[in-house]
Each structure stands twice: as C-alpha cells, then as structure tokens.
PDB file of N, CA and C in Angstrom:
ATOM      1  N   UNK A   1       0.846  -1.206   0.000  1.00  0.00           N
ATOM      2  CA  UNK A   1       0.000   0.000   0.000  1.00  0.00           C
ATOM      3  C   UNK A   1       0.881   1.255   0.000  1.00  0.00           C
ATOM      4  N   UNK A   2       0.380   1.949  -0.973  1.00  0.00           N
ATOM      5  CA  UNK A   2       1.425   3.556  -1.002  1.00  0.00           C
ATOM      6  C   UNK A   2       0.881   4.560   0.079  1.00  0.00           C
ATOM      7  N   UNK A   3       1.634   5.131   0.779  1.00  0.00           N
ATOM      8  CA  UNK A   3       1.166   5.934   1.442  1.00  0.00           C
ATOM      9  C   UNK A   3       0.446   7.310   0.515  1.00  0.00           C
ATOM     10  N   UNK A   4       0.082   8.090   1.394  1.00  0.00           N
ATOM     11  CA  UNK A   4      -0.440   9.779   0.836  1.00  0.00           C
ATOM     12  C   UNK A   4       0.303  10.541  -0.004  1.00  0.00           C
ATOM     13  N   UNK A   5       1.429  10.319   0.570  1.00  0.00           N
ATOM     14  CA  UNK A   5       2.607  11.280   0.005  1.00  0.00           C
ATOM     15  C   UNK A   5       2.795  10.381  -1.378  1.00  0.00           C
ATOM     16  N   UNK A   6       3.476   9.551  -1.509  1.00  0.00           N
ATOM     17  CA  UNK A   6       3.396   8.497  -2.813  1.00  0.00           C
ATOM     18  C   UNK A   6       2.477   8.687  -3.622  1.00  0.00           C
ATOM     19  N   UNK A   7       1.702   8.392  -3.179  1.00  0.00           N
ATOM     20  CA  UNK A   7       0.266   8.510  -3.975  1.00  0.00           C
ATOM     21  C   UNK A   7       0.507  10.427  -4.396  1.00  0.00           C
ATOM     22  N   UNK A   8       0.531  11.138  -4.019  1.00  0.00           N
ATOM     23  CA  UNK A   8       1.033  12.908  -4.541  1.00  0.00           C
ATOM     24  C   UNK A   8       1.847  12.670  -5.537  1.00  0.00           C
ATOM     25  N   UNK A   9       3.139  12.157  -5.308  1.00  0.00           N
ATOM     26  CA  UNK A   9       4.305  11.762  -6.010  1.00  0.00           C
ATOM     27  C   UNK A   9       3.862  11.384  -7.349  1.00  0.00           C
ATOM     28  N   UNK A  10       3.327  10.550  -7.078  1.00  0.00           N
ATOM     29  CA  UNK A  10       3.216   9.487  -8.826  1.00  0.00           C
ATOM     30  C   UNK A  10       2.197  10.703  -9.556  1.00  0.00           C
ATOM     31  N   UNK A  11       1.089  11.418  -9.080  1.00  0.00           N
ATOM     32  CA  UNK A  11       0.052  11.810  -9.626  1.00  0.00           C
ATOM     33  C   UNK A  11       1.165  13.106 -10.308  1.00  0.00           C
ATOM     34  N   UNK A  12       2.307  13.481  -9.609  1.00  0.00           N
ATOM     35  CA  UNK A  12       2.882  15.007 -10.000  1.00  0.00           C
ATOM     36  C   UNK A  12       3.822  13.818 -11.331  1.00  0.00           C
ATOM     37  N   UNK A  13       4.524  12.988 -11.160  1.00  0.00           N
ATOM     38  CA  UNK A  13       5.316  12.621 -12.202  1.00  0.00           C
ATOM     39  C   UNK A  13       4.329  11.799 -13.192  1.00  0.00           C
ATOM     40  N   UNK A  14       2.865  11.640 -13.189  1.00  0.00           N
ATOM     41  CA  UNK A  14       2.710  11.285 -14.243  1.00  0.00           C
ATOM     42  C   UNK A  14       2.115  12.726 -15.672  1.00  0.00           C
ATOM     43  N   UNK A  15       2.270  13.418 -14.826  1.00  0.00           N
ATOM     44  CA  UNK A  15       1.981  14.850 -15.651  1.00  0.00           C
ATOM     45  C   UNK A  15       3.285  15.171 -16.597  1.00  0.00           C
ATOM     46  N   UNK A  16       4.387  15.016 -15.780  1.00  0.00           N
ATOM     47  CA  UNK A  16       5.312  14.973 -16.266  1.00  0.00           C
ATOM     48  C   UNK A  16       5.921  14.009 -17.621  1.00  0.00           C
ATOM     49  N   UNK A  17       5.307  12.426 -17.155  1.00  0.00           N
ATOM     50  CA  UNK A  17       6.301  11.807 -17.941  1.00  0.00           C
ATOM     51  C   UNK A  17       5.089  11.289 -19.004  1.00  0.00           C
ATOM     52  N   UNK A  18       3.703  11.563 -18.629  1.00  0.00           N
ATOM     53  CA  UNK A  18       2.806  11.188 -19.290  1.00  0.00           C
ATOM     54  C   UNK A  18       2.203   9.713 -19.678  1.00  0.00           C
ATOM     55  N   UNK A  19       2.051   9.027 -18.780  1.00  0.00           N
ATOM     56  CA  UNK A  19       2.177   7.495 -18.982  1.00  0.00           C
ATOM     57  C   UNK A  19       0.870   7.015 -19.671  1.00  0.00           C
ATOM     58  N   UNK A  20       1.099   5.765 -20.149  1.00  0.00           N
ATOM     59  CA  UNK A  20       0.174   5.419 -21.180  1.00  0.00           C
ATOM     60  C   UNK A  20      -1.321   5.207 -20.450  1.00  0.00           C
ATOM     61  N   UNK A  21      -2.459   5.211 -21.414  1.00  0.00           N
ATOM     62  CA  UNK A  21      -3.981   5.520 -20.820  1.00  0.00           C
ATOM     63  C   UNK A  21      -4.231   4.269 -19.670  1.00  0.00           C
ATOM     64  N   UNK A  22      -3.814   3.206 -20.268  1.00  0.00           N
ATOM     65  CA  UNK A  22      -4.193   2.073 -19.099  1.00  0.00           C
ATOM     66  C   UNK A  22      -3.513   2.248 -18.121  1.00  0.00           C
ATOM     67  N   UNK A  23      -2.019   2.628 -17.921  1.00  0.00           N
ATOM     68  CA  UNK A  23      -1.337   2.645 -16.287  1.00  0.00           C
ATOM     69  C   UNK A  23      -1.912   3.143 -15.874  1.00  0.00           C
ATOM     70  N   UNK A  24      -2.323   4.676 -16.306  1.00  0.00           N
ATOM     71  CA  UNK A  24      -3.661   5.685 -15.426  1.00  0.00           C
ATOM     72  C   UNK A  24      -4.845   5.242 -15.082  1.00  0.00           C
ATOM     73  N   UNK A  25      -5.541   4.350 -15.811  1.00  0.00           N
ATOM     74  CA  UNK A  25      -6.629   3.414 -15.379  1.00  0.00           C
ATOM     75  C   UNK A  25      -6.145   2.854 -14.438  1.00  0.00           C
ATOM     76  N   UNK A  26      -5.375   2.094 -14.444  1.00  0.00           N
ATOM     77  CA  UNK A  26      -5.009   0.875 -13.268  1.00  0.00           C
ATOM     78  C   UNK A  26      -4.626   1.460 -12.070  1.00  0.00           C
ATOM     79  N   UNK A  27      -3.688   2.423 -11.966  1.00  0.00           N
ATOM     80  CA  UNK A  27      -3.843   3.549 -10.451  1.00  0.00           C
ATOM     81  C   UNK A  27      -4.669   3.833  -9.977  1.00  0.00           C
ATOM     82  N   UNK A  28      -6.053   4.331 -10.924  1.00  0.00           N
ATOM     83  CA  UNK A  28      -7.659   4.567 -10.541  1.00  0.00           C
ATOM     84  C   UNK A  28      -7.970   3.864  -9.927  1.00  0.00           C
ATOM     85  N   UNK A  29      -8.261   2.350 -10.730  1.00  0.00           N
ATOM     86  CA  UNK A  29      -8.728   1.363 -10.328  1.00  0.00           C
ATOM     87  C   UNK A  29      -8.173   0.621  -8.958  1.00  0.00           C
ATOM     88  N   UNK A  30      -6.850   0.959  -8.611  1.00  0.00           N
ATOM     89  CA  UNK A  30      -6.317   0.004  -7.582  1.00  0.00           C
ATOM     90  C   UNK A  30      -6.294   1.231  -5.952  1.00  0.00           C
ATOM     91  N   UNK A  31      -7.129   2.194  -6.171  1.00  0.00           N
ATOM     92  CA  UNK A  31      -7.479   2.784  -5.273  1.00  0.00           C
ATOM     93  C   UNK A  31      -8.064   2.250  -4.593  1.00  0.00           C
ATOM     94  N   UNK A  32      -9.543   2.433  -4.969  1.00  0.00           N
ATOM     95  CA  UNK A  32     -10.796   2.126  -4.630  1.00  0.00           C
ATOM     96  C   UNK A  32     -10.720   0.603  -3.875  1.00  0.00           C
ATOM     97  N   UNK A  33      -9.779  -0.224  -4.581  1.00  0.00           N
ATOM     98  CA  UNK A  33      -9.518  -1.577  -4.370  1.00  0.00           C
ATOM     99  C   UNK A  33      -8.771  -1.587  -2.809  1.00  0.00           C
ATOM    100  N   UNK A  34      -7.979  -1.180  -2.756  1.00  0.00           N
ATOM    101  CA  UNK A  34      -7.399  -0.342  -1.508  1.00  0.00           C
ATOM    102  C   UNK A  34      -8.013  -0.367  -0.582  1.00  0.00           C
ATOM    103  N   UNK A  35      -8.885   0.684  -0.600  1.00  0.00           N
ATOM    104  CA  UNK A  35      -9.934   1.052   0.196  1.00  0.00           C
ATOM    105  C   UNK A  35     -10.838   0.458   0.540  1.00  0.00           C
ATOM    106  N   UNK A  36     -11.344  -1.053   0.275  1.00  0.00           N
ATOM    107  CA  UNK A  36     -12.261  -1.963   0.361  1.00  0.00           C
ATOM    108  C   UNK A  36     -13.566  -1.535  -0.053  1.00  0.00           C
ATOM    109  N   UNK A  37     -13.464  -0.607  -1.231  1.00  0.00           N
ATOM    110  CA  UNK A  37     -15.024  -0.506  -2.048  1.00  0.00           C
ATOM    111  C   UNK A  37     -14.892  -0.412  -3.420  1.00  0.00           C
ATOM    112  N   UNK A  38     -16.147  -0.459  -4.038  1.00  0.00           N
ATOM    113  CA  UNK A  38     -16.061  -0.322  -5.356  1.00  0.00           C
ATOM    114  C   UNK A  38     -16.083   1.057  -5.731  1.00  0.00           C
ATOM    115  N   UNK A  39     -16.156   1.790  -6.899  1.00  0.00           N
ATOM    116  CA  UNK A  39     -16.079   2.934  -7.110  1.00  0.00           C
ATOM    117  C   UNK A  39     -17.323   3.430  -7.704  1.00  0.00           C
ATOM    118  N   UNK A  40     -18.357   4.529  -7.907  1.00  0.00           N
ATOM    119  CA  UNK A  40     -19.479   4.421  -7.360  1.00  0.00           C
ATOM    120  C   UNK A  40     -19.970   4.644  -9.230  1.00  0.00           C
ATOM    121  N   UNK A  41     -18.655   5.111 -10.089  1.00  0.00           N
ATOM    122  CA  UNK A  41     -19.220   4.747 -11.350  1.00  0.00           C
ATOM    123  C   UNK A  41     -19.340   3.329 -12.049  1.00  0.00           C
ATOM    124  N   UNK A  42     -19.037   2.321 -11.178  1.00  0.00           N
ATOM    125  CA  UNK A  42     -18.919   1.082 -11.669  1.00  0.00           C
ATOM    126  C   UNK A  42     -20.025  -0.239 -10.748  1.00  0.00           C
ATOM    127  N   UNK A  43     -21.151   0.205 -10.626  1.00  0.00           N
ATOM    128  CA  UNK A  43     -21.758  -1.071 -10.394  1.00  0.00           C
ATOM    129  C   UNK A  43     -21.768  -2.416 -10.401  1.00  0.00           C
ATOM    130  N   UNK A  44     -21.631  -3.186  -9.361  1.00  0.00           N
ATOM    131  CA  UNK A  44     -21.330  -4.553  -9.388  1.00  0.00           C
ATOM    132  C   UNK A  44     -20.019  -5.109  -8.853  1.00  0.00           C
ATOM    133  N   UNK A  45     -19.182  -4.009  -9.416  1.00  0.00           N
ATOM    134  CA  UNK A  45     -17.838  -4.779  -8.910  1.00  0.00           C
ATOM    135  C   UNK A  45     -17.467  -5.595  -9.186  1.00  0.00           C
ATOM    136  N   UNK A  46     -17.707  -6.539  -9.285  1.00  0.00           N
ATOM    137  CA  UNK A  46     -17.134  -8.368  -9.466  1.00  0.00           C
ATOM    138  C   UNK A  46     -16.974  -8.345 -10.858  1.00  0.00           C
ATOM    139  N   UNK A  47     -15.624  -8.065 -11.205  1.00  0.00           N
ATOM    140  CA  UNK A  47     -14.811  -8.520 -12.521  1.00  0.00           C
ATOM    141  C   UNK A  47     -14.240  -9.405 -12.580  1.00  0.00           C
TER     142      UNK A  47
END
C-alpha cells in the first residue's frame, strides 16, 4: 500500500512523464480496491 505522500508523487510525475492511458486506469482502479469498495461509477464490482 502507497502511502499519501506516494500517492502525490506518482500523480505530480505522471503529468510529467505522461504514462500510457491504461497505467492511469489501473492507479484509478487500484485505489478504490485499496480502500475496500467499489467505485461508485462502476456497479457490481465483481470482474
């Protein structure tokens, strides 16, 4: 688990280095996952 600060970090260097559309998905996605919920645009959850 990344802490707060990390989590700042990556969001400032991906502006920078511009990473491809899915890594940015998958950071999204492995939030919420994190956090033990689903994310409230995605109904169902179970992929």
């Amino acid at each position: 688990m990344k802490t707060e600060k990390e989590q700042t970090t990556g969001l400032r260097e991906e502006k920078q280095y511009q990473k491809p559309a899915i890594e940015i998905i998958e950071m999204e996605l492995e939030q919420p996952v994190l956090a033990g919920s689903t994310p409230p645009d995605m109904p169902g959850g179970d992929w």
